[in-house]
Each structure stands twice: as C-alpha cells, then as structure tokens.
N, C-alpha and C. Protein backbone atom coordinates (compact mmCIF):
# COMPACT_ATOMS: atom_id res chain seq x y z
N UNK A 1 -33.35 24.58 14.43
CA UNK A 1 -33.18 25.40 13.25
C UNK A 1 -31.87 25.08 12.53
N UNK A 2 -30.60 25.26 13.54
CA UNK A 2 -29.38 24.61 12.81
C UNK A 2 -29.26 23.00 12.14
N UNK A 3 -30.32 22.16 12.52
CA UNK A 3 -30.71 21.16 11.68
C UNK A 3 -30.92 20.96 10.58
N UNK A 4 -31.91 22.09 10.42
CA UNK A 4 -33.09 21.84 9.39
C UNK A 4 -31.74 22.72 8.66
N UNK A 5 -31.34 23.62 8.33
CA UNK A 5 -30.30 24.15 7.37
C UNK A 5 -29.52 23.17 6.60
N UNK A 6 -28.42 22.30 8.20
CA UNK A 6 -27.80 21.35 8.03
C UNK A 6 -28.09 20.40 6.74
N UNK A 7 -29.58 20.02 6.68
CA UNK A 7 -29.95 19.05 6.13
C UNK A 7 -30.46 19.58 4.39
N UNK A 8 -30.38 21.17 4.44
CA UNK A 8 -30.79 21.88 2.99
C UNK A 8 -29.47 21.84 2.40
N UNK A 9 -28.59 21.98 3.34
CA UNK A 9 -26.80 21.90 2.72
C UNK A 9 -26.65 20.49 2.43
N UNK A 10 -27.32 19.54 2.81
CA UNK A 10 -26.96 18.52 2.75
C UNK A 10 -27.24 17.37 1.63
N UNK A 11 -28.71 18.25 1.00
CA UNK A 11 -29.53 17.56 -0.03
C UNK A 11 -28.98 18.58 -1.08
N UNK A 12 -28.63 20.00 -1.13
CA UNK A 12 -27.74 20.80 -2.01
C UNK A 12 -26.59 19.95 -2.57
N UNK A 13 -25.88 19.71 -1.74
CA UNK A 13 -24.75 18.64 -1.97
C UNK A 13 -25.15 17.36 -3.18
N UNK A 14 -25.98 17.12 -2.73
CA UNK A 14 -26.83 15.04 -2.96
C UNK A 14 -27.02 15.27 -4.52
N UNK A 15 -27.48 16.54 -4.55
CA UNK A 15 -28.15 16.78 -5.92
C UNK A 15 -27.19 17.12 -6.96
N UNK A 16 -26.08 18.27 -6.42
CA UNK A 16 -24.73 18.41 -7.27
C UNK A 16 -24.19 17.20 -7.67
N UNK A 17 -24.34 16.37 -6.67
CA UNK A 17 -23.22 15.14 -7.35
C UNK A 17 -23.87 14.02 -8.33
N UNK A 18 -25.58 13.89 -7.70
CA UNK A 18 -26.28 12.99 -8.57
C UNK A 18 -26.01 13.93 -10.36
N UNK A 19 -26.22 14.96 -10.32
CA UNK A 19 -26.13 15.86 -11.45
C UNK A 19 -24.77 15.90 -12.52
N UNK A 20 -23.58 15.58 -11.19
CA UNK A 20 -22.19 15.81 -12.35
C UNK A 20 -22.51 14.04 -12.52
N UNK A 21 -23.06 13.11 -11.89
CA UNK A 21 -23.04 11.65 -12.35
C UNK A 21 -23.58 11.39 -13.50
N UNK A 22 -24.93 12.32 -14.10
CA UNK A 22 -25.93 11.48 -14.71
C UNK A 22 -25.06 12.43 -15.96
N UNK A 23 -24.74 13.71 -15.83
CA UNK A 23 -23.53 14.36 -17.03
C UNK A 23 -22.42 13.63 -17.63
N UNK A 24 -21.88 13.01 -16.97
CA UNK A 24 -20.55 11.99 -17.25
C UNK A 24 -20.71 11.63 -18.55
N UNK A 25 -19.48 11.91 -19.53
CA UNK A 25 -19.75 10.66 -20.40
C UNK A 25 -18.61 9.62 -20.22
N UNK A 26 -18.37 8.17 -21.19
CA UNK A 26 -17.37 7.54 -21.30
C UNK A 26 -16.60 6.85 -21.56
N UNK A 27 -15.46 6.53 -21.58
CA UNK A 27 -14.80 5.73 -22.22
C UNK A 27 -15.35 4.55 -22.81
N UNK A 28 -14.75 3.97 -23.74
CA UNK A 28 -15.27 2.61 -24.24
C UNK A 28 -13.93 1.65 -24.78
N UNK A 29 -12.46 1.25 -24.34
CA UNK A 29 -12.29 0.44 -25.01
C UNK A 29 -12.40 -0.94 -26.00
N UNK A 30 -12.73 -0.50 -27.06
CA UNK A 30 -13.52 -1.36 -28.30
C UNK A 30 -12.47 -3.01 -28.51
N UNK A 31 -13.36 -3.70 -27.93
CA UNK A 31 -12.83 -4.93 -27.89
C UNK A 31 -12.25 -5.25 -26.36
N UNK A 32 -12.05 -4.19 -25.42
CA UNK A 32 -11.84 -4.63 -23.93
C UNK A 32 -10.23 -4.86 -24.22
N UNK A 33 -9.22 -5.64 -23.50
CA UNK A 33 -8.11 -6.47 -23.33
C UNK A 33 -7.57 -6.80 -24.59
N UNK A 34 -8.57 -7.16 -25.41
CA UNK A 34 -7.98 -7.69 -27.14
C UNK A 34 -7.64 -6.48 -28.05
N UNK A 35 -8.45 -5.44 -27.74
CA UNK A 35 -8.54 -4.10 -28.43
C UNK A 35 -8.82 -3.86 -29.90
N UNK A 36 -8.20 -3.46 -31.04
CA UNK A 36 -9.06 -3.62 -32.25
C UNK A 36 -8.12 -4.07 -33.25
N UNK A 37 -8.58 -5.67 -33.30
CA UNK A 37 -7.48 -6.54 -34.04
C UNK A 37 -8.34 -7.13 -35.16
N UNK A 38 -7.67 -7.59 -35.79
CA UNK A 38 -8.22 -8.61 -36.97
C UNK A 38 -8.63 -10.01 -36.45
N UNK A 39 -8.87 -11.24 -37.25
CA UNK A 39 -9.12 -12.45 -37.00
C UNK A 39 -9.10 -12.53 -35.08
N UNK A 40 -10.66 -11.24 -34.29
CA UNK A 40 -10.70 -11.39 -33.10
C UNK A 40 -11.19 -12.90 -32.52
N UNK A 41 -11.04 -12.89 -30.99
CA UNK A 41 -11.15 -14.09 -30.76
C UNK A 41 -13.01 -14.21 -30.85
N UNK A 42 -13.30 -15.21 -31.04
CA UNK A 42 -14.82 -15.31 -31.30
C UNK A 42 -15.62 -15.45 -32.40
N UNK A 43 -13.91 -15.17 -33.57
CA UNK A 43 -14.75 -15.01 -34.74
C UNK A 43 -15.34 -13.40 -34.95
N UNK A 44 -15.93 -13.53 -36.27
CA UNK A 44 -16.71 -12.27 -36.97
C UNK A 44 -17.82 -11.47 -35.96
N UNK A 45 -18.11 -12.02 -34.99
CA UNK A 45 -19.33 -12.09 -33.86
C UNK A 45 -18.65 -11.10 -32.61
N UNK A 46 -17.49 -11.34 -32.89
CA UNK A 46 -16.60 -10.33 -31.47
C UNK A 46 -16.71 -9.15 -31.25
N UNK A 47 -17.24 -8.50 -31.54
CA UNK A 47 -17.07 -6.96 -31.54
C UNK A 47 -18.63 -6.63 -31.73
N UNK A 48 -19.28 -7.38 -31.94
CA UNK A 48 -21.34 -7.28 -31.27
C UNK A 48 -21.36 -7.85 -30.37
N UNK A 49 -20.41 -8.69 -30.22
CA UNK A 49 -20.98 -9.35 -28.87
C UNK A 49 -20.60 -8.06 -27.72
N UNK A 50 -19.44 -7.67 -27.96
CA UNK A 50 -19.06 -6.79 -26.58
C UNK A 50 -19.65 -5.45 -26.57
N UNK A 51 -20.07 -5.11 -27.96
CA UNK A 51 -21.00 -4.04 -28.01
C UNK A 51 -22.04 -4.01 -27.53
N UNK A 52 -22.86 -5.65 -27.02
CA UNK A 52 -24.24 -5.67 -26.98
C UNK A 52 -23.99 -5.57 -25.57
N UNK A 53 -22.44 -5.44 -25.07
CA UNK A 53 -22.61 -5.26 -22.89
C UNK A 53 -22.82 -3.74 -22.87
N UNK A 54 -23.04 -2.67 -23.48
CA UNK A 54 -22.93 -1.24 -23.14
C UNK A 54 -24.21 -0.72 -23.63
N UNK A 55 -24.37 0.37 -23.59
CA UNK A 55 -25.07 1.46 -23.60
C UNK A 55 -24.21 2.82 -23.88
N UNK A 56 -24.24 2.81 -25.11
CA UNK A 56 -23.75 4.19 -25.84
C UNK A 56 -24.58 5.56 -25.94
N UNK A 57 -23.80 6.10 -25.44
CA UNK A 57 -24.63 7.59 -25.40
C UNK A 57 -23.75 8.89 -26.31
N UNK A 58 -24.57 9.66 -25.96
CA UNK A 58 -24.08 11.11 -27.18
C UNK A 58 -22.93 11.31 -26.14
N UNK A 59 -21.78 11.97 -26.61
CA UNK A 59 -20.37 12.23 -25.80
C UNK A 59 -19.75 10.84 -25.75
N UNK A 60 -20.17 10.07 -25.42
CA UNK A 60 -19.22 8.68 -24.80
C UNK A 60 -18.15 8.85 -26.01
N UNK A 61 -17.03 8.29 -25.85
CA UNK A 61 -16.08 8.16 -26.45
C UNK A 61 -15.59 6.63 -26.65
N UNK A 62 -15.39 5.99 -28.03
CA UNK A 62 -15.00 4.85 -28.20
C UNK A 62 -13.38 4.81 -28.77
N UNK A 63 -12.58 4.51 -27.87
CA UNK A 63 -11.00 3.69 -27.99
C UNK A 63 -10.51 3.10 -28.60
N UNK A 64 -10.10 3.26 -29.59
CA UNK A 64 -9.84 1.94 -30.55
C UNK A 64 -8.17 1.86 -30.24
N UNK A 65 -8.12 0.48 -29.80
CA UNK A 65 -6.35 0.73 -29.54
C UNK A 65 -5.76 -0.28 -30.63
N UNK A 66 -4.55 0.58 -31.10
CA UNK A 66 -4.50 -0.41 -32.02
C UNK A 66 -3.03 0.37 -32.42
N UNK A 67 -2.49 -1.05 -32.75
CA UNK A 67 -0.45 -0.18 -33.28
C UNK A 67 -0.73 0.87 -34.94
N UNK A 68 -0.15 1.69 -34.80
CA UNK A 68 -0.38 2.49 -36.34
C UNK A 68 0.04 2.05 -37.40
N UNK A 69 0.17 2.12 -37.87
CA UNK A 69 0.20 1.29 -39.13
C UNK A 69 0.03 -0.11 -39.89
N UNK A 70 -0.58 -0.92 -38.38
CA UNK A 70 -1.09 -2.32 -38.62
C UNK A 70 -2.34 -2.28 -38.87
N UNK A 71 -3.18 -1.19 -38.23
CA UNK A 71 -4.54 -1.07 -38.29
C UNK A 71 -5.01 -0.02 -38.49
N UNK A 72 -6.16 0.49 -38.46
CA UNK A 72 -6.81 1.94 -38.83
C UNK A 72 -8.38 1.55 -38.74
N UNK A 73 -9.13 2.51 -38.67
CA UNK A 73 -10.45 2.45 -37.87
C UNK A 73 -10.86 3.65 -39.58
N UNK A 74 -12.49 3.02 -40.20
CA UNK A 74 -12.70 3.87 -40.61
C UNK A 74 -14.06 3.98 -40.22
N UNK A 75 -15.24 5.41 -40.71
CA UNK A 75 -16.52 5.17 -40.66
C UNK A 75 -17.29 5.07 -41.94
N UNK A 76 -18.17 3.73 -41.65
CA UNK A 76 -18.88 3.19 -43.09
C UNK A 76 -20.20 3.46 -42.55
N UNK A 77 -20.85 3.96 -44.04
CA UNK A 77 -22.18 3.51 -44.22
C UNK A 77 -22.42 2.30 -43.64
N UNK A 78 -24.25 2.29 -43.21
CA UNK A 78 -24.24 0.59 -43.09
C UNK A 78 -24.25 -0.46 -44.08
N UNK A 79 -24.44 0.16 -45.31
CA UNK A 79 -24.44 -0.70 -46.68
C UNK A 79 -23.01 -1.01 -46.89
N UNK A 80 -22.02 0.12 -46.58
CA UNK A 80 -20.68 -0.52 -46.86
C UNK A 80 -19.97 -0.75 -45.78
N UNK A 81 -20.36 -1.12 -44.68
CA UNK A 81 -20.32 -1.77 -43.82
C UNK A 81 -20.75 -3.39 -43.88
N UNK A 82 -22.07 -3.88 -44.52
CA UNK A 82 -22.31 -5.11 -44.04
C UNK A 82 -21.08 -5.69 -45.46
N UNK A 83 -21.44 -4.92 -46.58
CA UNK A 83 -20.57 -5.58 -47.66
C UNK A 83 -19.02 -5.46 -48.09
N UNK A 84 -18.31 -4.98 -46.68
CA UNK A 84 -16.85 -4.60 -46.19
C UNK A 84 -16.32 -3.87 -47.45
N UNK A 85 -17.11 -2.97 -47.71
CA UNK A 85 -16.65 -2.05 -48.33
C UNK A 85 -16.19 -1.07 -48.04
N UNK A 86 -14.76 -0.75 -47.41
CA UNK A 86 -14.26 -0.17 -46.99
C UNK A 86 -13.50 1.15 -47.43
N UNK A 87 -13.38 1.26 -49.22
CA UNK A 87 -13.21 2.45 -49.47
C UNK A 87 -13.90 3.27 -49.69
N UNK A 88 -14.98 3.14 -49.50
CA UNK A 88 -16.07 4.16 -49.30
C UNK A 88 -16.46 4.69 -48.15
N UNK A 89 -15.26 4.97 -47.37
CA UNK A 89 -15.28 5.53 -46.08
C UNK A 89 -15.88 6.66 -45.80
N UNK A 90 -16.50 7.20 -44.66
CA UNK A 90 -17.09 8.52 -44.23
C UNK A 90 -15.96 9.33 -43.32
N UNK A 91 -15.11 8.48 -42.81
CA UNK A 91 -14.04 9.26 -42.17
C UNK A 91 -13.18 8.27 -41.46
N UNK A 92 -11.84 8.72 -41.46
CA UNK A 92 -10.78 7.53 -41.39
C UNK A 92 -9.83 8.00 -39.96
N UNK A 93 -9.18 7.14 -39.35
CA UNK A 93 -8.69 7.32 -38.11
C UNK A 93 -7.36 6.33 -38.29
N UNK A 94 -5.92 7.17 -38.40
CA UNK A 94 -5.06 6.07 -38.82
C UNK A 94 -4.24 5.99 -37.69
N UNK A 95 -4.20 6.91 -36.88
CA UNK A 95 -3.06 7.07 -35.50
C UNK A 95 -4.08 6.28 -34.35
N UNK A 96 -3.32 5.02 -34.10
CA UNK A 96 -3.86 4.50 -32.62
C UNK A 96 -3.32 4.98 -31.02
N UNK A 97 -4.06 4.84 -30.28
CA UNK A 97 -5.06 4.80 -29.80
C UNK A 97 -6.01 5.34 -30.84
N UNK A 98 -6.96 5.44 -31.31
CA UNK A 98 -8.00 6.67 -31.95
C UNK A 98 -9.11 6.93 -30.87
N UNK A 99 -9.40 8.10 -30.97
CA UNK A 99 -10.29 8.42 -29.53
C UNK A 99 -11.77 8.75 -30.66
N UNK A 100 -13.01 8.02 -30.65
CA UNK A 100 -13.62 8.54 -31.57
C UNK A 100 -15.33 8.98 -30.71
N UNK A 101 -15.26 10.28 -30.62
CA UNK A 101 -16.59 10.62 -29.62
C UNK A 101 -17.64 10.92 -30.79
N UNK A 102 -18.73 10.25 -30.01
CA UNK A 102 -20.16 10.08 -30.32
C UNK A 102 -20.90 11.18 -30.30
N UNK A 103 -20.88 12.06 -31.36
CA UNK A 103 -21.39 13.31 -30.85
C UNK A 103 -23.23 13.16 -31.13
N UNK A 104 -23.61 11.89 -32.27
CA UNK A 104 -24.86 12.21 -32.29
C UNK A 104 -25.55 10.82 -32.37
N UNK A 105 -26.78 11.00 -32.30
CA UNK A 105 -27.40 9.36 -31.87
C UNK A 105 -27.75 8.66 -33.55
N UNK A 106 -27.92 7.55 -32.99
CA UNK A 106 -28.17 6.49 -34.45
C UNK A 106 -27.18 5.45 -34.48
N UNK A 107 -27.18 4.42 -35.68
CA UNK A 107 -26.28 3.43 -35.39
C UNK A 107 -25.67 4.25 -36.26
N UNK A 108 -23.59 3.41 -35.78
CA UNK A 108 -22.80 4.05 -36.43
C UNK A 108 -21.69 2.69 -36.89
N UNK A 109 -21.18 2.74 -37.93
CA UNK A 109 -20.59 1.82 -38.25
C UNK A 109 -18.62 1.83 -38.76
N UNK A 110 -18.00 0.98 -38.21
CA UNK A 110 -16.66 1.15 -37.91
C UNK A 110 -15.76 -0.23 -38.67
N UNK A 111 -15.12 -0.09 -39.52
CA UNK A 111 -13.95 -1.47 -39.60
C UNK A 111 -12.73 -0.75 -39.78
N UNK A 112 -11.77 -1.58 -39.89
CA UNK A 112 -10.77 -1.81 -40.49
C UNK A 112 -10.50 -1.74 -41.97
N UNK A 113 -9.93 -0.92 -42.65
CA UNK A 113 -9.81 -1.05 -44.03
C UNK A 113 -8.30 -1.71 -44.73
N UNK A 114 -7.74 -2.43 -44.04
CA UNK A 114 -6.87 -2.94 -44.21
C UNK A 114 -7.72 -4.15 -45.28
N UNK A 115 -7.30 -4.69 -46.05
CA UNK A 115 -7.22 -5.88 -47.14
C UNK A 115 -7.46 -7.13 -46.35
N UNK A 116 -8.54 -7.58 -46.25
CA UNK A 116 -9.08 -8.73 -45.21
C UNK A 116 -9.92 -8.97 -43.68
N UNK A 117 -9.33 -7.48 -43.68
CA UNK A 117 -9.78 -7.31 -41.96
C UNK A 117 -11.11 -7.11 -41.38
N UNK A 118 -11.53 -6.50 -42.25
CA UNK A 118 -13.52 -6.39 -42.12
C UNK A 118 -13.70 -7.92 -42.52
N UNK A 119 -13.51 -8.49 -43.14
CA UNK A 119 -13.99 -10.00 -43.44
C UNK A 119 -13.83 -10.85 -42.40
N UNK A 120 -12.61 -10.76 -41.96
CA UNK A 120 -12.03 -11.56 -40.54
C UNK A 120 -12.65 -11.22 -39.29
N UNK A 121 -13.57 -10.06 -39.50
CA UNK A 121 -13.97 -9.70 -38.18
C UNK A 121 -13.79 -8.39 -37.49
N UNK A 122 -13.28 -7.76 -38.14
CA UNK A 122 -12.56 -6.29 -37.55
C UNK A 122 -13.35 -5.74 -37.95
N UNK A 123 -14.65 -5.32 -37.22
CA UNK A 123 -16.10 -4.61 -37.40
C UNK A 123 -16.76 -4.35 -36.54
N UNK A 124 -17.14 -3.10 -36.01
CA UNK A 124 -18.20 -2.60 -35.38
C UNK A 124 -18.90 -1.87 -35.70
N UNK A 125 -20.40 -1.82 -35.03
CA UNK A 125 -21.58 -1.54 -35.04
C UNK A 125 -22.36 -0.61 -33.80
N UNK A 126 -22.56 0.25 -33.84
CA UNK A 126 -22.85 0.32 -32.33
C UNK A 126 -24.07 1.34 -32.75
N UNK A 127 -25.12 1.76 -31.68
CA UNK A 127 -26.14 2.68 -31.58
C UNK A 127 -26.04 3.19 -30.67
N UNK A 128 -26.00 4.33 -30.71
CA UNK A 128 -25.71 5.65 -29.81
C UNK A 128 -27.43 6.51 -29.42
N UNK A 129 -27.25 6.34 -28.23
CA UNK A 129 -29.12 6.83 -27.56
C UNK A 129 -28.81 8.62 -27.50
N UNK A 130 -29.68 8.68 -27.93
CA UNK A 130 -29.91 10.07 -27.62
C UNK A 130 -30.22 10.78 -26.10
N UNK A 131 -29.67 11.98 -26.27
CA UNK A 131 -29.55 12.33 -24.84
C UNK A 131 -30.91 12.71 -24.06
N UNK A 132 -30.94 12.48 -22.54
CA UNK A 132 -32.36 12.84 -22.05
C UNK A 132 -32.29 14.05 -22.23
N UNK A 133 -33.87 14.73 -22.05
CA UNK A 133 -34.06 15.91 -22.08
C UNK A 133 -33.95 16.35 -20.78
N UNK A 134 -33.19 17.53 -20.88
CA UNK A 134 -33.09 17.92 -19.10
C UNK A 134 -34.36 18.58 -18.79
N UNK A 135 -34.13 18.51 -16.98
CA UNK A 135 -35.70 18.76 -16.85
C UNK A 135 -35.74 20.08 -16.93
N UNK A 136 -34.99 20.97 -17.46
CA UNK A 136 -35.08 22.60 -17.25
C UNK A 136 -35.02 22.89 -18.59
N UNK A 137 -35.78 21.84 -19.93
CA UNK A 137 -35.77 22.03 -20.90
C UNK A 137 -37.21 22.32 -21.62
N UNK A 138 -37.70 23.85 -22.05
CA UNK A 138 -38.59 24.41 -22.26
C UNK A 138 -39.45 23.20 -22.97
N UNK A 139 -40.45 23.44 -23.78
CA UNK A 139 -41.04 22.66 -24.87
C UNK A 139 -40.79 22.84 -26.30
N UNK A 140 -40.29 24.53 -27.05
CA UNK A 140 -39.40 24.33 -27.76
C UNK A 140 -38.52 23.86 -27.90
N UNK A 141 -37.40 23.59 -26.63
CA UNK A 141 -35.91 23.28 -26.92
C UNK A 141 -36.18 21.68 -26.92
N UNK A 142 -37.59 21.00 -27.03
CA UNK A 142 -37.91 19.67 -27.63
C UNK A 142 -37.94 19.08 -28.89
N UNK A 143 -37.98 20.13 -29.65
CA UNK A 143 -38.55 19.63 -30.59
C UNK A 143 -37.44 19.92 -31.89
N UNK A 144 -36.15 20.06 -30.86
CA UNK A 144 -34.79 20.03 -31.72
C UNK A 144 -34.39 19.03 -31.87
N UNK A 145 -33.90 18.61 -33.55
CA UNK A 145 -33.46 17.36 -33.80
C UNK A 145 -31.64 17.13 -33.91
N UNK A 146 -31.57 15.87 -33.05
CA UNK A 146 -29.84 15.64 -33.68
C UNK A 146 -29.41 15.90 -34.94
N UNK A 147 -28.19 16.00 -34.97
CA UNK A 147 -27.78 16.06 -36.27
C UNK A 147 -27.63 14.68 -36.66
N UNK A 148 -27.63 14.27 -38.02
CA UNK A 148 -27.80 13.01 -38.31
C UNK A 148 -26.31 12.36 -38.37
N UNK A 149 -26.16 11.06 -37.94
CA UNK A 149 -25.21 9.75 -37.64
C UNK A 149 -24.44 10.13 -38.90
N UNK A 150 -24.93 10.20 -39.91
CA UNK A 150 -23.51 10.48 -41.04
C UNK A 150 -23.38 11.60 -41.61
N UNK A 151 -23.84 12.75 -40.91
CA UNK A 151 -23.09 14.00 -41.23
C UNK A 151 -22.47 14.13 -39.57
N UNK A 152 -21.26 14.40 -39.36
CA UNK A 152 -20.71 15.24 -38.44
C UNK A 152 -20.64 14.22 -37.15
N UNK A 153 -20.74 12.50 -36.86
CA UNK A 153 -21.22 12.18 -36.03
C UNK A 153 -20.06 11.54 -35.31
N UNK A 154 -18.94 11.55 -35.32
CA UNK A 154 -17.74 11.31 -34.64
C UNK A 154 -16.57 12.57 -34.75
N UNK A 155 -15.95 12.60 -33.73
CA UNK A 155 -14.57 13.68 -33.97
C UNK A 155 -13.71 12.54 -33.12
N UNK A 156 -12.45 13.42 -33.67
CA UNK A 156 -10.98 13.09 -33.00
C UNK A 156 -11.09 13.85 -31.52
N UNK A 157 -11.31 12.84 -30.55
CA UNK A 157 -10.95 13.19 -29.00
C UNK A 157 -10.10 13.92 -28.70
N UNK A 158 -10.51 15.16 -27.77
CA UNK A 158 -8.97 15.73 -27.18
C UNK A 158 -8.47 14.85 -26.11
N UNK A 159 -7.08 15.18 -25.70
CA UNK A 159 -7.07 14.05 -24.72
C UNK A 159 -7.60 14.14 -23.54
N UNK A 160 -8.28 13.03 -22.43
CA UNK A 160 -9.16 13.15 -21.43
C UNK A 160 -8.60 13.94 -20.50
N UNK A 161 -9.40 14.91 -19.97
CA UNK A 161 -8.90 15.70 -18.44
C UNK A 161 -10.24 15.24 -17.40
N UNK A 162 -11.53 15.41 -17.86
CA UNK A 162 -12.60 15.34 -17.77
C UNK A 162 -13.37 14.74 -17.93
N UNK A 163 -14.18 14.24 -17.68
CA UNK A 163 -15.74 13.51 -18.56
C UNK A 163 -16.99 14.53 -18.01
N UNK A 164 -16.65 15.42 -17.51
CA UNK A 164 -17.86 15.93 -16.95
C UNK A 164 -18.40 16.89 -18.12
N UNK A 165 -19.35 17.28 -18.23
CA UNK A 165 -19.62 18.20 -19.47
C UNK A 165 -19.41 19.56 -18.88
N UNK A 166 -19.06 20.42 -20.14
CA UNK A 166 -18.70 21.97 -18.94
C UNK A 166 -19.89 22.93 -18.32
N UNK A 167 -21.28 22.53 -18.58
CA UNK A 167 -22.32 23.24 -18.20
C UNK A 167 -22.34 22.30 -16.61
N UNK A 168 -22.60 21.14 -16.68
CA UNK A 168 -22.13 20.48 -15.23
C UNK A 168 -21.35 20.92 -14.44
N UNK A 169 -19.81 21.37 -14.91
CA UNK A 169 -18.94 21.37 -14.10
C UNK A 169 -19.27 23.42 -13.90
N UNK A 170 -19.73 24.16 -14.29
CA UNK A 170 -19.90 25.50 -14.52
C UNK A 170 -21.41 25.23 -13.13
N UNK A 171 -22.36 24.06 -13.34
CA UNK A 171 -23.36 24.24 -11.90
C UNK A 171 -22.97 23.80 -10.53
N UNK A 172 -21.81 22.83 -11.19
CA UNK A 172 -21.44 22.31 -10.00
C UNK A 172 -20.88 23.10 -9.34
N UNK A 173 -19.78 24.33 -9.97
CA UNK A 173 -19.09 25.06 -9.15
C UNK A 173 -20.39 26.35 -8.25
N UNK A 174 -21.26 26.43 -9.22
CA UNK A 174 -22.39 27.38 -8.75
C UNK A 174 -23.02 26.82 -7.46
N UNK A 175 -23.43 25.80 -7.40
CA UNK A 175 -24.05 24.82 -6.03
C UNK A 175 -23.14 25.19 -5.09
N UNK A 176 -21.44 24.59 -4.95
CA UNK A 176 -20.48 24.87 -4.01
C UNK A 176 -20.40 26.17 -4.00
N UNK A 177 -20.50 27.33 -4.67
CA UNK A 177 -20.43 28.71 -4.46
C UNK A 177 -21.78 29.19 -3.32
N UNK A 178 -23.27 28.52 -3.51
CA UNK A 178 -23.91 28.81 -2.76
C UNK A 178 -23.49 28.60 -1.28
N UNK A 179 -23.33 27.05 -1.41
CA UNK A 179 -23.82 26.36 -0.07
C UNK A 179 -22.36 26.80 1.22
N UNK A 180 -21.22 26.97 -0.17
CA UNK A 180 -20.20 27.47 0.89
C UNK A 180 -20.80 29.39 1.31
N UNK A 181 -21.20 30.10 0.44
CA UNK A 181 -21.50 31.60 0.85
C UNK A 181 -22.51 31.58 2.01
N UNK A 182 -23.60 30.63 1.77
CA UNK A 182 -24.56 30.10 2.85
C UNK A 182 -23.89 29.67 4.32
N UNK A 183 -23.38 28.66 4.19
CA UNK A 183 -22.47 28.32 5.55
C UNK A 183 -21.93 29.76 6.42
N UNK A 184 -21.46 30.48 5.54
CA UNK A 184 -20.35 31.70 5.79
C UNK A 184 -21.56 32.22 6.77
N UNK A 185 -22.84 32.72 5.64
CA UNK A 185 -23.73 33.71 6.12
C UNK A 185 -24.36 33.16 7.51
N UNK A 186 -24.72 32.08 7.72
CA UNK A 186 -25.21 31.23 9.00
C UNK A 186 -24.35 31.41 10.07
N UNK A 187 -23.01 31.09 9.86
CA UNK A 187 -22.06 31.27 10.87
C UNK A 187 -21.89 32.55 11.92
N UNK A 188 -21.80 33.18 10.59
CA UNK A 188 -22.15 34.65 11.21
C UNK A 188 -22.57 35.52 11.73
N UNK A 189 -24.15 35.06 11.13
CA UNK A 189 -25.17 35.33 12.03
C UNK A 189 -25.62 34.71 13.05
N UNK A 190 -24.96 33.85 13.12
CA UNK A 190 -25.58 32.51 14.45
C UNK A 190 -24.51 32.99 15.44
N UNK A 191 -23.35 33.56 15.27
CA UNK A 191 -22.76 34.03 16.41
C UNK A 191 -22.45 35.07 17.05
C-alpha cells in the first residue's frame, strides 16, 4: 500500500514539472554572439538564417543587444519592412539591450532605422506560433482569436525573474501544497 501512494506522489511530481516545462517561455538573443549590428556577418541573409534555428512562441522574448545610440530596433509592417522603410514604424525601441516579448502570433517584422542599416542587413523577420490549447480548455474558450501581430503585438520586457507563466507557477505551488499535505496525512495515519 505504502508503494502504490509512493508512486501517486511520484507521478504528482512528473506532471508538475512536465507542466512548469511546456509553460516556459524564452529568451532569444537576436543574432546570437554578433547581436544586432549592421553590415552582419553573412550579409543581408543573417538574421533569417538564425531565425530559421528557433521556434517562436507567444511570451518568448527577443533580445536585441545593441549600444544606444548606435542602433535602435523598430516594428515594421511587412511592406515597410521588405522596402526598408523605416519611418513608418509601428513601434520603436531605442535603449539596448531591448527586451521585446511576443505577446501575439503571426509574422512580425524588426530593423534598424538608422540611415543604411536595413539595407546592409539589420533586419528581422520572425513568426510567432500560437499557443496550444490547454487541455482544460472548454470548446468556447476555442474559438477565441489572438489579437492581431500589428495591433498590441510586442511590449517592453520587465526585467527577467521568471519564465514561468504565473498560472503555472500558482499550480505548481497547488501540486506541492497537495502532495506535501498528503505525505503529512499518510504519515500520520500510518503511525
């Protein structure tokens, strides 16, 4: 009998942690080691190419590191995006690091508005997946749509403490509240 418990505390556990894992969101430094420069190495191609190693999700947060006042990160349409039209920005980020979280899915588009720098290469592109549906999600709460990529679809990061989302970290503490009150109650009664 003290087995079979053992082993309900044990898959209690398995499941909390698979749960705060698949919650996580995360970091992205944009460009890796090079970070977000002009004339990158690779040419105009640098910053899809390293985009095409990830998988962007809703929350993840993209890094743009970059000295302030050499560079600045803005968000473009994709029309003024492919044609580096850069004062037609959707929202501008001039203090580096810039922390810019993905709050909603679709492609989203990023340069440099400095005088040359989208031309040289200082451009990203990225598509952001929409989040799974959890499995404790009715059939109404399906048929809610994101908000769209260019209304509302990046903010200024607070700074990281966390990546866990707070409904995760609010079950996670609920799971450890059981399985430790459980332990208590077993003990107790088992002796």
């Amino acid at each position: 009998m003290m087995m079979g418990r053992s082993r309900n505390v044990a898959i209690l556990v398995v499941i909390t942690v698979l749960l705060l894992k698949t919650t996580e969101a995360e970091d992205y430094e944009v460009g890796g080691s090079t970070g977000w420069t002009s004339f990158p190495p690779g040419g105009a191609s640098f910053y899809s190419k390293w985009a095409s190693n990830f998988t962007f999700k809703v929350n993840d947060t993209l890094v743009f590191n970059f000295e302030s006042g050499s560079h600045s990160v803005v968000e473009l349409s994709k029309a003024d995006y492919e044609n580096c039209e850069v004062d037609n920005n959707i929202k501008t980020f001039n203090i580096g690091p810039a922390r810019v979280i993905l709050t909603g899915p679709g492609e989203l588009y990023f340069s440099c508005p400095f005088s040359g720098h989208c031309s040289s290469g200082q451009k990203l592109s990225v598509t952001v997946e929409a989040p799974s549906p959890s499995p404790s999600a009715s059939g109404s709460d399906s048929t809610k749509t994101a908000p769209s990529p260019q209304t509302h679809s990046t903010d200024i990061a607070p700074p990281p403490h966390s990546s866990a989302t707070p409904l995760a970290s609010t079950f996670s503490l609920f799971i450890i509240t059981i399985v430790v009150n459980f332990r208590t109650c077993y003990y107790t009664l088992s002796f």
